[in-house]
PDB file of N, CA and C in Angstrom:
ATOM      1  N   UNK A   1       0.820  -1.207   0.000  1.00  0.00           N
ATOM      2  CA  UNK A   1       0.000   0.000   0.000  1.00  0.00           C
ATOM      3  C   UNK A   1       0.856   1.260   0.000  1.00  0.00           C
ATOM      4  N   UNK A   2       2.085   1.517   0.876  1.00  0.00           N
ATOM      5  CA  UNK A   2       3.017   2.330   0.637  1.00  0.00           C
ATOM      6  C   UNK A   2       3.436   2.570  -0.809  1.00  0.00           C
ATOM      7  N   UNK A   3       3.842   1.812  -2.263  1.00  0.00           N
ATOM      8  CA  UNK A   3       3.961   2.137  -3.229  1.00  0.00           C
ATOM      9  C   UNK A   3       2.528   2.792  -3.344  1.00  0.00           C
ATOM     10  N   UNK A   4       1.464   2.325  -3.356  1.00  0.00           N
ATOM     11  CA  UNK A   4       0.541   2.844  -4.148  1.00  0.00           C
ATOM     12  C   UNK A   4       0.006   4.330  -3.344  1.00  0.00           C
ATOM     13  N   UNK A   5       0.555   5.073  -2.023  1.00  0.00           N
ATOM     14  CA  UNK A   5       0.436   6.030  -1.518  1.00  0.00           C
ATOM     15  C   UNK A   5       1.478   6.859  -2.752  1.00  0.00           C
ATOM     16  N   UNK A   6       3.008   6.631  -2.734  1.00  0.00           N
ATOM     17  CA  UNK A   6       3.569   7.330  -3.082  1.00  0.00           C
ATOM     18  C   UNK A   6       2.835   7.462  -4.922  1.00  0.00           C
ATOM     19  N   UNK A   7       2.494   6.733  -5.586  1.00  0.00           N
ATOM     20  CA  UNK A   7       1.990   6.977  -6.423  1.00  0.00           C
ATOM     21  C   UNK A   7       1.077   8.204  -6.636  1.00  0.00           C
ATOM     22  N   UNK A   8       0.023   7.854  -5.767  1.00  0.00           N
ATOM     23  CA  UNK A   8      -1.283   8.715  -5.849  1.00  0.00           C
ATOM     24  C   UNK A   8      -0.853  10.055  -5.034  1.00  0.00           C
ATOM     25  N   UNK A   9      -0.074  10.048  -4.469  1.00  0.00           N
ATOM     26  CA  UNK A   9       0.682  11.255  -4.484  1.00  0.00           C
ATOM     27  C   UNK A   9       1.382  12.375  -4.993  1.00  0.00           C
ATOM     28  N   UNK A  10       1.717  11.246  -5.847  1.00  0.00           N
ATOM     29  CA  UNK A  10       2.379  12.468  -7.598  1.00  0.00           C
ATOM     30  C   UNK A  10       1.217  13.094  -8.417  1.00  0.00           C
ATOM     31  N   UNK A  11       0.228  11.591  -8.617  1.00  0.00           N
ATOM     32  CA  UNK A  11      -0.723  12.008  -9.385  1.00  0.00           C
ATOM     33  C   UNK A  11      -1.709  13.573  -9.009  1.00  0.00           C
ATOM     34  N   UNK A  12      -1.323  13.307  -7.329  1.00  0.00           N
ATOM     35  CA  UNK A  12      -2.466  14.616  -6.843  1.00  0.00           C
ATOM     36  C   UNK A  12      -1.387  15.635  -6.936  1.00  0.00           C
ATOM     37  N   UNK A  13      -0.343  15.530  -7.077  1.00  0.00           N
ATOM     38  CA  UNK A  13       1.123  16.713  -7.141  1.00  0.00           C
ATOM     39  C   UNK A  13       0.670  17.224  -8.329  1.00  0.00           C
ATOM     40  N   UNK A  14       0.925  16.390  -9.177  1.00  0.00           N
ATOM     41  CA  UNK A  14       0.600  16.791 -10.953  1.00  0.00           C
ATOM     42  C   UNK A  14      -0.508  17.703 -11.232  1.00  0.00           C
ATOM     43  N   UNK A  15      -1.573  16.959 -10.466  1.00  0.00           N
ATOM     44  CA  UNK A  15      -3.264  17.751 -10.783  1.00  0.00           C
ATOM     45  C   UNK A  15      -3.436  18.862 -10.223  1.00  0.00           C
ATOM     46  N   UNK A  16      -2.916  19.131  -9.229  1.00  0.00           N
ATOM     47  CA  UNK A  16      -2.268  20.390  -8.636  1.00  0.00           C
ATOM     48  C   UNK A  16      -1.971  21.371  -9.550  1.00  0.00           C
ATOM     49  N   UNK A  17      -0.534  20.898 -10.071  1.00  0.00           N
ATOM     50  CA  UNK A  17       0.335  21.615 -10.352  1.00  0.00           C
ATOM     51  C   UNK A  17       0.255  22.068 -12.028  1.00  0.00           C
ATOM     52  N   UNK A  18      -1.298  20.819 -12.692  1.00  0.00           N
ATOM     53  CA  UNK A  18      -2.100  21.166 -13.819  1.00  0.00           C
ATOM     54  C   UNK A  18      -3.189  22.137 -13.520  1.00  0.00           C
ATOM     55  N   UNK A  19      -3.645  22.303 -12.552  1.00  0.00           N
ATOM     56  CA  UNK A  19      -4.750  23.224 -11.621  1.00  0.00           C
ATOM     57  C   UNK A  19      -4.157  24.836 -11.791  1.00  0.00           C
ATOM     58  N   UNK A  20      -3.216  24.873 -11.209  1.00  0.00           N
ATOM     59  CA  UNK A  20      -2.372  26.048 -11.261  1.00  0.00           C
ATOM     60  C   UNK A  20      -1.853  26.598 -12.430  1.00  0.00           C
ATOM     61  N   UNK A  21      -1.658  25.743 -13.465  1.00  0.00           N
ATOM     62  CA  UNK A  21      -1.213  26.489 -15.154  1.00  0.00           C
ATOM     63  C   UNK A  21      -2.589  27.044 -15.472  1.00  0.00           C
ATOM     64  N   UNK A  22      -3.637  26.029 -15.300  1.00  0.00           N
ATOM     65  CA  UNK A  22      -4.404  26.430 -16.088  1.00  0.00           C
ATOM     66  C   UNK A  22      -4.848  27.988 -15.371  1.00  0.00           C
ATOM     67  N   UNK A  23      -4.731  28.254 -14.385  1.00  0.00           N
ATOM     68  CA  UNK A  23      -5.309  29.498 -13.667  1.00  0.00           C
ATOM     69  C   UNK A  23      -3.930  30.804 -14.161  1.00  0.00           C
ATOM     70  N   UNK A  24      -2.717  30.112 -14.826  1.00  0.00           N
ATOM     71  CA  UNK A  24      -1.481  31.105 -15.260  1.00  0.00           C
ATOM     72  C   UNK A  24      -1.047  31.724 -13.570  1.00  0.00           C
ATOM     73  N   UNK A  25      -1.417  30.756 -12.303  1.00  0.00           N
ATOM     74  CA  UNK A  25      -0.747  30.957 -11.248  1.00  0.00           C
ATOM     75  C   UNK A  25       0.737  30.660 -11.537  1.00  0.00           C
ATOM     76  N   UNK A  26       0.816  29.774 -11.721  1.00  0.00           N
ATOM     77  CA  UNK A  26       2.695  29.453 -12.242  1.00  0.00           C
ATOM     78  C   UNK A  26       2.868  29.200 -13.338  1.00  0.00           C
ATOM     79  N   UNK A  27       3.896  28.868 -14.315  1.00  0.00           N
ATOM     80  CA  UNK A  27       4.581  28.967 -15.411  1.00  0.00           C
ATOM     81  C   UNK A  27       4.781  27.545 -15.865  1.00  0.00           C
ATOM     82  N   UNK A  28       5.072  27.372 -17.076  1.00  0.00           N
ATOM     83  CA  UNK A  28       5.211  25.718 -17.314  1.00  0.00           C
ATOM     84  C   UNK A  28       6.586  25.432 -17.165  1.00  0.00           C
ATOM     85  N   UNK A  29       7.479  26.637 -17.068  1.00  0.00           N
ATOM     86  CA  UNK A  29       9.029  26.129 -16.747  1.00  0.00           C
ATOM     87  C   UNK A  29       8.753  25.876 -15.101  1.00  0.00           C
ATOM     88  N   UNK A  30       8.261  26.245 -14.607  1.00  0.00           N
ATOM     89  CA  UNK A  30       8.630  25.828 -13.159  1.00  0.00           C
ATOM     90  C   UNK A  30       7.739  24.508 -12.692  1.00  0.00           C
ATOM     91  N   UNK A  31       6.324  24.385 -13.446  1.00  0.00           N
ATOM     92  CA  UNK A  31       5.860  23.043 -13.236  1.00  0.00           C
ATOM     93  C   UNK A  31       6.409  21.854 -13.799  1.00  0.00           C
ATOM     94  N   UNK A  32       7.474  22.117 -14.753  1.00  0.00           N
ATOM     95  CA  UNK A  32       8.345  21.176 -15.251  1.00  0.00           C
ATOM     96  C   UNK A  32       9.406  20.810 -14.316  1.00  0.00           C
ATOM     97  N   UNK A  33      10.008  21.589 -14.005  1.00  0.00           N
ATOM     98  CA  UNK A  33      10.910  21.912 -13.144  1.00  0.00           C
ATOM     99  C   UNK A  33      10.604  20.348 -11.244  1.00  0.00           C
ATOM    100  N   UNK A  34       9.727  21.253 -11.090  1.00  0.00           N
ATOM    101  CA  UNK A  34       9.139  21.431 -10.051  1.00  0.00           C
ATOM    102  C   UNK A  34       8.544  19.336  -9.969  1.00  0.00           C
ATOM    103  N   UNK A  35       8.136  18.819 -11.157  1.00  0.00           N
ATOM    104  CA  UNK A  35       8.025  17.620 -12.030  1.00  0.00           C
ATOM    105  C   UNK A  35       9.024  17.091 -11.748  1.00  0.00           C
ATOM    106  N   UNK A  36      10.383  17.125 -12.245  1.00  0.00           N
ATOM    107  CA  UNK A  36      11.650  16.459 -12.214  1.00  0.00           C
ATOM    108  C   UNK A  36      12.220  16.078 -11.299  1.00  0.00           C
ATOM    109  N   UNK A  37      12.029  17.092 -10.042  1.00  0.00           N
ATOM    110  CA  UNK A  37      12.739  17.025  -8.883  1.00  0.00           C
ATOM    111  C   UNK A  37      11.790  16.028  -7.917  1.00  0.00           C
ATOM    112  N   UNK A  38      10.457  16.181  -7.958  1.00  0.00           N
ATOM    113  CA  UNK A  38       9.491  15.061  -7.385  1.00  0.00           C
ATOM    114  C   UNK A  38       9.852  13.537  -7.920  1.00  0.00           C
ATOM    115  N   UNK A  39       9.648  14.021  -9.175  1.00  0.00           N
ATOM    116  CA  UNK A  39      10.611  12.328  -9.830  1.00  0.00           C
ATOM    117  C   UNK A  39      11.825  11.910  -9.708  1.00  0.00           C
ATOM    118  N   UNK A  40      12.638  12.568  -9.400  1.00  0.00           N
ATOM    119  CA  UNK A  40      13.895  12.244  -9.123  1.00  0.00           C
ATOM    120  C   UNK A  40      14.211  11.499  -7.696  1.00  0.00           C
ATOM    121  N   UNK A  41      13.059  12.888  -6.754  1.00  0.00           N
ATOM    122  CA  UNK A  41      13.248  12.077  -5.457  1.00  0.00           C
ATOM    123  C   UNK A  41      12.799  10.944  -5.340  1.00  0.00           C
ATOM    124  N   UNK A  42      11.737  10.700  -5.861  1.00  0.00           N
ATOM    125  CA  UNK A  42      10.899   9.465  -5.873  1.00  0.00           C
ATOM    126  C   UNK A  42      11.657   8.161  -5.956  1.00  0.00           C
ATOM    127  N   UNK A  43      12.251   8.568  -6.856  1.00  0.00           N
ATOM    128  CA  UNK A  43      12.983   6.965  -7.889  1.00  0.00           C
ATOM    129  C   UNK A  43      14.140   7.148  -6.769  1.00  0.00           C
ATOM    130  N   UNK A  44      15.031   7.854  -6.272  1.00  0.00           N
ATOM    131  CA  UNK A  44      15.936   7.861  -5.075  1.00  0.00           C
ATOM    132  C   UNK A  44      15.663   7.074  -3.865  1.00  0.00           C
ATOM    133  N   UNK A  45      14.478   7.455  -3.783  1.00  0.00           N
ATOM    134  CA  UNK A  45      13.668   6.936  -2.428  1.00  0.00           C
ATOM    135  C   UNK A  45      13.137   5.283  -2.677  1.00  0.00           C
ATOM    136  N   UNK A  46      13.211   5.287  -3.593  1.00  0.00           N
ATOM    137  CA  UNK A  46      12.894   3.843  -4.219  1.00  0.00           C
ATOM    138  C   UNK A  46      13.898   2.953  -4.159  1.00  0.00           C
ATOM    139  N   UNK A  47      14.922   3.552  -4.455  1.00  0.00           N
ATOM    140  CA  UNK A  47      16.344   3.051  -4.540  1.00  0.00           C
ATOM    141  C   UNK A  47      16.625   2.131  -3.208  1.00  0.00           C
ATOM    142  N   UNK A  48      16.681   3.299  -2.699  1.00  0.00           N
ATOM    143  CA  UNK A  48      16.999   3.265  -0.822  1.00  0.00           C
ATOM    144  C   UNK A  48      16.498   2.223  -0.485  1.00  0.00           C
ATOM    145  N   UNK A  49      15.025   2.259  -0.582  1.00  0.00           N
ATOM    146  CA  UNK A  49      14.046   1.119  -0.237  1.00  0.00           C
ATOM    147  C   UNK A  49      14.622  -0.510  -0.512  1.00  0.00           C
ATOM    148  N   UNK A  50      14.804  -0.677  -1.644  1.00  0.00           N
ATOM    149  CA  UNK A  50      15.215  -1.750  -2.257  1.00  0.00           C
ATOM    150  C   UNK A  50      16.313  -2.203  -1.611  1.00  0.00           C
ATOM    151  N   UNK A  51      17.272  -1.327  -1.445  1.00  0.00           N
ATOM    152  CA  UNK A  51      18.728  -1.458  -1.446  1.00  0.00           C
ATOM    153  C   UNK A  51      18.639  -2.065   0.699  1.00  0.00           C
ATOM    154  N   UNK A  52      17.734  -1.429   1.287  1.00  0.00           N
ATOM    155  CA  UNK A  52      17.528  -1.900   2.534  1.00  0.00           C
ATOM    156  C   UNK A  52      16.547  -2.973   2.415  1.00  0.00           C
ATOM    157  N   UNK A  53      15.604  -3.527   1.883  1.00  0.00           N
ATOM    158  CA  UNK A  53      15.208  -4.891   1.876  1.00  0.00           C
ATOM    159  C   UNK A  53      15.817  -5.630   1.270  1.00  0.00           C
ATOM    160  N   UNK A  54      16.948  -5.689   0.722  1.00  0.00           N
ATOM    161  CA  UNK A  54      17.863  -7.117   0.178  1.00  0.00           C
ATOM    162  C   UNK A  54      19.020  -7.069   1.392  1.00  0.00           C
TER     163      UNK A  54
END
């Protein structure tokens, strides 16, 4: 259930952060931006995970 938290977590990050362009509250360079670094941590944190259950 923990994967599928962190999942539905991005997804509500994203819809957010699609919520907010469409209103021209923020910019698409920074929701890109802003995208990469959530994914980056993610897959890091994933890493970790793995790397402590083996």
């Amino acid at each position: 259930m923990k994967g599928n938290l962190t999942v539905w977590m991005l997804l509500l990050c994203m819809m957010i952060g699609l919520i907010l362009l469409m209103f021209n509250i923020i910019s698409w360079t920074s929701y890109f931006i802003v995208v990469l670094i959530v994914g980056v941590l993610t897959y890091m944190e994933k890493r970790k995970r793995m790397n402590r259950s083996e």
